[in-house]
Structures are given as structure tokens and as C-alpha cells.
Protein backbone atom coordinates (compact mmCIF):
# COMPACT_ATOMS: atom_id res chain seq x y z
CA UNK A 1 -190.14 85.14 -237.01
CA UNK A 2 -188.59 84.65 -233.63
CA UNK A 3 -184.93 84.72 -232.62
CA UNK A 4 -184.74 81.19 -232.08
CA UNK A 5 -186.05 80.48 -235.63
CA UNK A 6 -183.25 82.61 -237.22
CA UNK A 7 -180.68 81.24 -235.19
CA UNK A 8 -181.42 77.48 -236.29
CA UNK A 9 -182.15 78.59 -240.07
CA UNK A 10 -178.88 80.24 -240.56
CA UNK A 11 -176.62 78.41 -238.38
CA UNK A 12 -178.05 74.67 -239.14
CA UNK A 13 -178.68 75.07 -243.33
CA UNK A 14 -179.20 71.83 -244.21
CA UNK A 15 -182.36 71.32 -241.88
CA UNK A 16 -185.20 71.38 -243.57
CA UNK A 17 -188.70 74.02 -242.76
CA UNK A 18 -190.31 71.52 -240.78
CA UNK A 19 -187.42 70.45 -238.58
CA UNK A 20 -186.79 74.34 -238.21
CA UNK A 21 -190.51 74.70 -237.23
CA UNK A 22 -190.26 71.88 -234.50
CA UNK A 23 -187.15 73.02 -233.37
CA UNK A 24 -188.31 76.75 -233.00
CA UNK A 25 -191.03 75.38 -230.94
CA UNK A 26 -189.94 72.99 -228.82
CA UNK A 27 -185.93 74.45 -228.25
CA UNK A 28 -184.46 77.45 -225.85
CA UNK A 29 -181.55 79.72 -226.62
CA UNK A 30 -179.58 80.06 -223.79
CA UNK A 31 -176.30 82.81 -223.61
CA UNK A 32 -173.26 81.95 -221.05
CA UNK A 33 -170.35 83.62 -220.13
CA UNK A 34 -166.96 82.86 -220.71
CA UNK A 35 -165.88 80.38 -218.32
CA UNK A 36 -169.63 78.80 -217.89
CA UNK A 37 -169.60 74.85 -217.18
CA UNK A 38 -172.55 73.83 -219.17
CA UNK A 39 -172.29 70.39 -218.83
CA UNK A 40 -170.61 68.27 -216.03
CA UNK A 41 -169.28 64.78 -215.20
CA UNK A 42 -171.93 62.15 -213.44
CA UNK A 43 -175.16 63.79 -214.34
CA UNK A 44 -178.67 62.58 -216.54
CA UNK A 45 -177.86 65.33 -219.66
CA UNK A 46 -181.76 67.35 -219.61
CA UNK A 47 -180.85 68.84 -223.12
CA UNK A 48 -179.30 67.73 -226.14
CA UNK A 49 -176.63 71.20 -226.28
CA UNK A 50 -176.66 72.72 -229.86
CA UNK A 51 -173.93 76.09 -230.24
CA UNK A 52 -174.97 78.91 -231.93
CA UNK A 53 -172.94 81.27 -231.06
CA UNK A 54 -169.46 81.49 -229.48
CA UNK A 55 -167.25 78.39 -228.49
CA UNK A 56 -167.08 75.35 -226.23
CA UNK A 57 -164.05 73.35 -225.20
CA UNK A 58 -164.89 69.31 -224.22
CA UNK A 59 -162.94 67.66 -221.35
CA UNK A 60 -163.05 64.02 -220.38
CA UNK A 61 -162.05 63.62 -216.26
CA UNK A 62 -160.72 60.60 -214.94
CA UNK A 63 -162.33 59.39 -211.54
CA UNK A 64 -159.20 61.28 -209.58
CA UNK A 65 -160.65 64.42 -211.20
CA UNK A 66 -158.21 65.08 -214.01
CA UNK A 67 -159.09 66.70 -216.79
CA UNK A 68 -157.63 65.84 -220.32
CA UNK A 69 -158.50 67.92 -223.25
CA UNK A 70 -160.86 66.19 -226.26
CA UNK A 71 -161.89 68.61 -228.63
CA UNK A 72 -163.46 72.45 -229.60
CA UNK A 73 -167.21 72.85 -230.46
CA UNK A 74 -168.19 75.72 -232.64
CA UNK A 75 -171.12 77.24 -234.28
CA UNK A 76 -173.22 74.60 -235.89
CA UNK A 77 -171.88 71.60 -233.42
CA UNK A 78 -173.22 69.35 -231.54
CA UNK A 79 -171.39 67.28 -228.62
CA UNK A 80 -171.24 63.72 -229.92
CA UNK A 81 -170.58 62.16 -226.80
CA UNK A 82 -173.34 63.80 -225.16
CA UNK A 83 -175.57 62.63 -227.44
CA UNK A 84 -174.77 59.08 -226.87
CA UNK A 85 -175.34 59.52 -222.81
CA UNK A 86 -178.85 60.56 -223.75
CA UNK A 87 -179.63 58.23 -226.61
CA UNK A 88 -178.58 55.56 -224.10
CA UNK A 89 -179.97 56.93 -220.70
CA UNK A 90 -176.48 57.75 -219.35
CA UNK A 91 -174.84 59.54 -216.68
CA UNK A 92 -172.52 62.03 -218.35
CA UNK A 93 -169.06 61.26 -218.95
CA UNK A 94 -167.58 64.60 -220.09
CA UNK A 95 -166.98 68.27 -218.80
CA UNK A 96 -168.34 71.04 -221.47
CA UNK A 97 -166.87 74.60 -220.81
CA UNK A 98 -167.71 77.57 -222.58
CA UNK A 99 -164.35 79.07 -224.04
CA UNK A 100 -166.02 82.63 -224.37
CA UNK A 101 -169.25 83.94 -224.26
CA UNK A 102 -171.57 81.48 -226.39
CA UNK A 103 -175.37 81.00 -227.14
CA UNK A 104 -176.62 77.66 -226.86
CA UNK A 105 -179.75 76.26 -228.59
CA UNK A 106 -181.18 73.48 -225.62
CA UNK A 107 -183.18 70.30 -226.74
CA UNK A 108 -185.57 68.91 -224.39
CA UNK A 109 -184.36 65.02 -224.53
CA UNK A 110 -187.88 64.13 -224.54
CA UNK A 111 -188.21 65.32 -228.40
CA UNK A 112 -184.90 63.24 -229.03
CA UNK A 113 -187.21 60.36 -230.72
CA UNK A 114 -189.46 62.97 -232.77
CA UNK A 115 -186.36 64.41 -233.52
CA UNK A 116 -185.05 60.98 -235.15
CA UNK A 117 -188.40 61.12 -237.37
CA UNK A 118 -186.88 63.80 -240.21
CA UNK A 119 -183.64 62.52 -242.61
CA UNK A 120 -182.22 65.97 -242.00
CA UNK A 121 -181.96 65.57 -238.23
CA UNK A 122 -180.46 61.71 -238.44
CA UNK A 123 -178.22 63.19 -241.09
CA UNK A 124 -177.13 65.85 -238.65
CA UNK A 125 -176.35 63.37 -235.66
CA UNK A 126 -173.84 60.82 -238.16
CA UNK A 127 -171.94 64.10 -239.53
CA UNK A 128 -171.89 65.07 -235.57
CA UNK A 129 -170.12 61.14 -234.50
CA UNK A 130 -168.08 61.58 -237.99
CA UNK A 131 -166.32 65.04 -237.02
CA UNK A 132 -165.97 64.06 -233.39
CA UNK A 133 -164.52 60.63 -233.87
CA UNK A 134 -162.07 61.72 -236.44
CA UNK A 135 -161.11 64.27 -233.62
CA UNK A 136 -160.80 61.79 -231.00
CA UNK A 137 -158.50 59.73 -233.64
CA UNK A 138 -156.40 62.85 -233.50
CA UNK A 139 -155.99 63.07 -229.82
CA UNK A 140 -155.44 59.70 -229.24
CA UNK A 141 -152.84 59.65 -232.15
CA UNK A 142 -151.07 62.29 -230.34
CA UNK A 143 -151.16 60.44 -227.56
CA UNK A 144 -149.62 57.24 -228.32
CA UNK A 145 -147.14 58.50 -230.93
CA UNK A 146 -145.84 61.99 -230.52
CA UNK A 147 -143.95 63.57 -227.58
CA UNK A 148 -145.30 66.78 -225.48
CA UNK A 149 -143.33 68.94 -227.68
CA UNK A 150 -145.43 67.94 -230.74
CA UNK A 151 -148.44 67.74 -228.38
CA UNK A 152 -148.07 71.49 -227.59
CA UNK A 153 -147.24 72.51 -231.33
CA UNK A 154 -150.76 70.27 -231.67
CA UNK A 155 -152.50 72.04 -229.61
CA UNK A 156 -151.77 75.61 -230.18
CA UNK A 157 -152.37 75.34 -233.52
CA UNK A 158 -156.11 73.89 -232.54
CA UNK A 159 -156.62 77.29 -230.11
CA UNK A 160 -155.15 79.37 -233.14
CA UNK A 161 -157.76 77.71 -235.44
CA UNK A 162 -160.39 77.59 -233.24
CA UNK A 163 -160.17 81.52 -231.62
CA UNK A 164 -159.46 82.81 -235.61
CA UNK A 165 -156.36 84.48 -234.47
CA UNK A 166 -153.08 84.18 -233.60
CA UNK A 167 -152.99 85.77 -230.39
CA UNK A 168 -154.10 83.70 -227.61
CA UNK A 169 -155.24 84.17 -224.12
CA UNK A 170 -154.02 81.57 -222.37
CA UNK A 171 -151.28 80.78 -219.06
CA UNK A 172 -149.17 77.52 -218.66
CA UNK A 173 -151.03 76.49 -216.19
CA UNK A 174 -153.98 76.21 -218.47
CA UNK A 175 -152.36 74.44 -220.87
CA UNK A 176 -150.50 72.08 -219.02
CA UNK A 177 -154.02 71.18 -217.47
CA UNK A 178 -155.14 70.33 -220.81
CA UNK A 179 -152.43 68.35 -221.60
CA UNK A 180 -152.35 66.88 -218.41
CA UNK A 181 -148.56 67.63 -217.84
CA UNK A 182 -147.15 70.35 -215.20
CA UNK A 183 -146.48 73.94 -215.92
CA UNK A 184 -142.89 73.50 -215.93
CA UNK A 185 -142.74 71.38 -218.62
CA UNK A 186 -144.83 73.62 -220.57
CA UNK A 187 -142.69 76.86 -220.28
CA UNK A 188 -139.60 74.89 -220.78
CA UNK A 189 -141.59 73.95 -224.18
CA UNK A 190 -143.00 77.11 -225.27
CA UNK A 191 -138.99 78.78 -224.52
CA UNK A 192 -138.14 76.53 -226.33
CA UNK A 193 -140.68 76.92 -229.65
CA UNK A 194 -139.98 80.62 -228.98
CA UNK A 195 -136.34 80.38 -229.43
CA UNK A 196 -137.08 78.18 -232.68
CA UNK A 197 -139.52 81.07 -234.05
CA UNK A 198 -143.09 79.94 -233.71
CA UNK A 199 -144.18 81.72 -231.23
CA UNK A 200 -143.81 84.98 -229.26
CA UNK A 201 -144.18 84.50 -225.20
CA UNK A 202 -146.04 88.13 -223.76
CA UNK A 203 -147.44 88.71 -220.41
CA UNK A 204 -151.07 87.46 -220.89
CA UNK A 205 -150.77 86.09 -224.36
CA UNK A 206 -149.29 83.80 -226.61
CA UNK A 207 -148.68 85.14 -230.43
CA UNK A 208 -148.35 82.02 -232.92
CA UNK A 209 -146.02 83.05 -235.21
CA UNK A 210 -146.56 79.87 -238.08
């Protein structure tokens, strides 16, 4: 049984032998590195980008080049809106970073209509546009109706969630890039949630304290 196989049979469940089978076939595992773009703005996707392993943070950047924070993928996820560039033979319109080291499973979007042949597969792809929109709902809630000190609050808890611990690698500067905002406001914030108990400010990390 190859790597690949065991990768897709304990991470994806709910697919069923024969998916697994064409999958293990026709599909690469691929490791990055912390840090690794693996998909960029303004290019024809080659792969529909499965995670196996590790984490990946999704960016959507205006035309200036800004970059504004969307949403985590983890084991078991699929990008939903990369899917949608390649179901409809579009130019990307998001930045994928790995967070940490990560092993990808890559698609050859020529399978992407065999793929849409097996229930499990189609069944895969709603749950994927499900998750993600409901996501999206919560960034664009925060958005339009809560300030940048509920933003931050917002997002720290997502990192906290996402990295499984409450101790997180991280400067200002990142973090005010995610939420497009400077770096000023942001350590104003975070002195400020420190002084209110959440959190504990340390050289290279932040410790969430809620």
C-alpha cells in the first residue's frame, strides 16, 4: 500500500475504496516548508490542493497588493475558492501560504470531471463551499460590525485554535498585515488586552491567556 494511499484513507474517511484507488493513482504528495507560497494571485491553478498534513493560511490581495486575511486550512481541507477558479477556468484570486511545514495531496485538474463521477467526491466539494462560506460570513461579519479590538480578540483566538496551543509565534507586524491595519495600532491593542488579562506579550511569542 503506498504512502499516498494511507494518507487519503485516513485523512479523507468518508471517501469511498474506489475514489481512494483513483486518487492514489492519479494524485502527488507534496511536503513544504513553513513559509512556502503554494498558491498565488493571477495564475491558471494546475492542481486542485488537498492538506494532509500541517497547516495553510488563505489571503485574498487587492490589485494594490494588500493582503487581507480569509481563513486557516487544516488536515482534511480543501481551498473552496480554488476550486471554483478551476471548475470555472479561472485565474486565481487568492494567496495560499503554508503556516508550518505541511504535506499536500496535488490533483491534476484534468481528473476534476472523473472526479465529479463518485457521490463521495461531490459530497466532499459542498461540505468544502459549506465550511468556507460560513468562514467568510465570519470575516466579513467582523468586518462590518466589530471594531479592531474585537477583530484582534477574533483573530487570536482563530491562531490559538488553529496552532492547538496557546502560545503563538507571531510579531505585530504580522498581524497587523492580516488585519490590514498598522503595527501601531496593534501593540496599542494587544497592551491593552494584556493589561485586561488575556494575554501575556513575550519577546517572540504571544501566550493567550482565555
Amino acid at each position: 500500500m503506498t504512502t499516498t494511499h494511507t494518507y487519503i484513507s485516513r485523512i479523507f474517511p468518508t471517501f469511498d475504496d474506489e475514489l481512494i484507488e483513483l486518487l492514489s493513482d492519479k494524485a502527488t504528495l507534496k511536503e513544504v516548508s513553513k513559509d512556502t507560497v503554494i498558491i498565488n494571485p493571477g495564475e491558471y491553478l494546475k492542481y486542485t490542493v488537498l492538506l494532509a498534513a500541517g497547516s495553510i493560511k488563505v489571503y485574498r490581495e487587492s490589485e494594490e497588493g494588500n493582503e487581507a486575511f480569509l481563513y486557516f486550512l487544516n488536515p482534511g481541507n480543501a481551498c473552496a475558492l480554488s476550486m471554483l477558479c478551476i471548475a470555472h477556468h479561472r485565474k486565481s484570486e487568492m494567496l495560499a501560504v503554508a503556516e508550518e511545514d505541511s504535506i499536500l495531496l496535488l490533483i491534476p485538474v484534468q481528473y476534476t470531471d472523473e472526479l465529479s463521477k463518485y457521490a463521495a467526491w461531490n459530497k466532499f466539494v459542498i461540505e468544502t463551499y459549506r465550511a468556507r462560506f460560513e468562514e467568510l460570513l465570519e470575516v466579513f461579519d467582523n468586518l462590518a460590525f466589530r471594531g479592531m479590538d474585537e477583530r484582534l480578540e477574533f483573530y487570536l483566538k482563530r491562531l490559538t485554535k488553529n496552532s492547538r496551543s496557546n502560545s503563538i509565534e507571531i510579531t505585530h507586524q504580522q498581524i497587523a498585515n492580516d488585519l490590514s491595519t498598522s503595527r501601531e495600532v496593534i501593540s496599542r491593542l494587544l497592551k491593552k488586552l494584556e493589561q485586561q488579562g488575556m494575554l501575556r506579550l513575550n519577546r517572540k511569542y504571544i501566550e493567550w491567556l482565555k
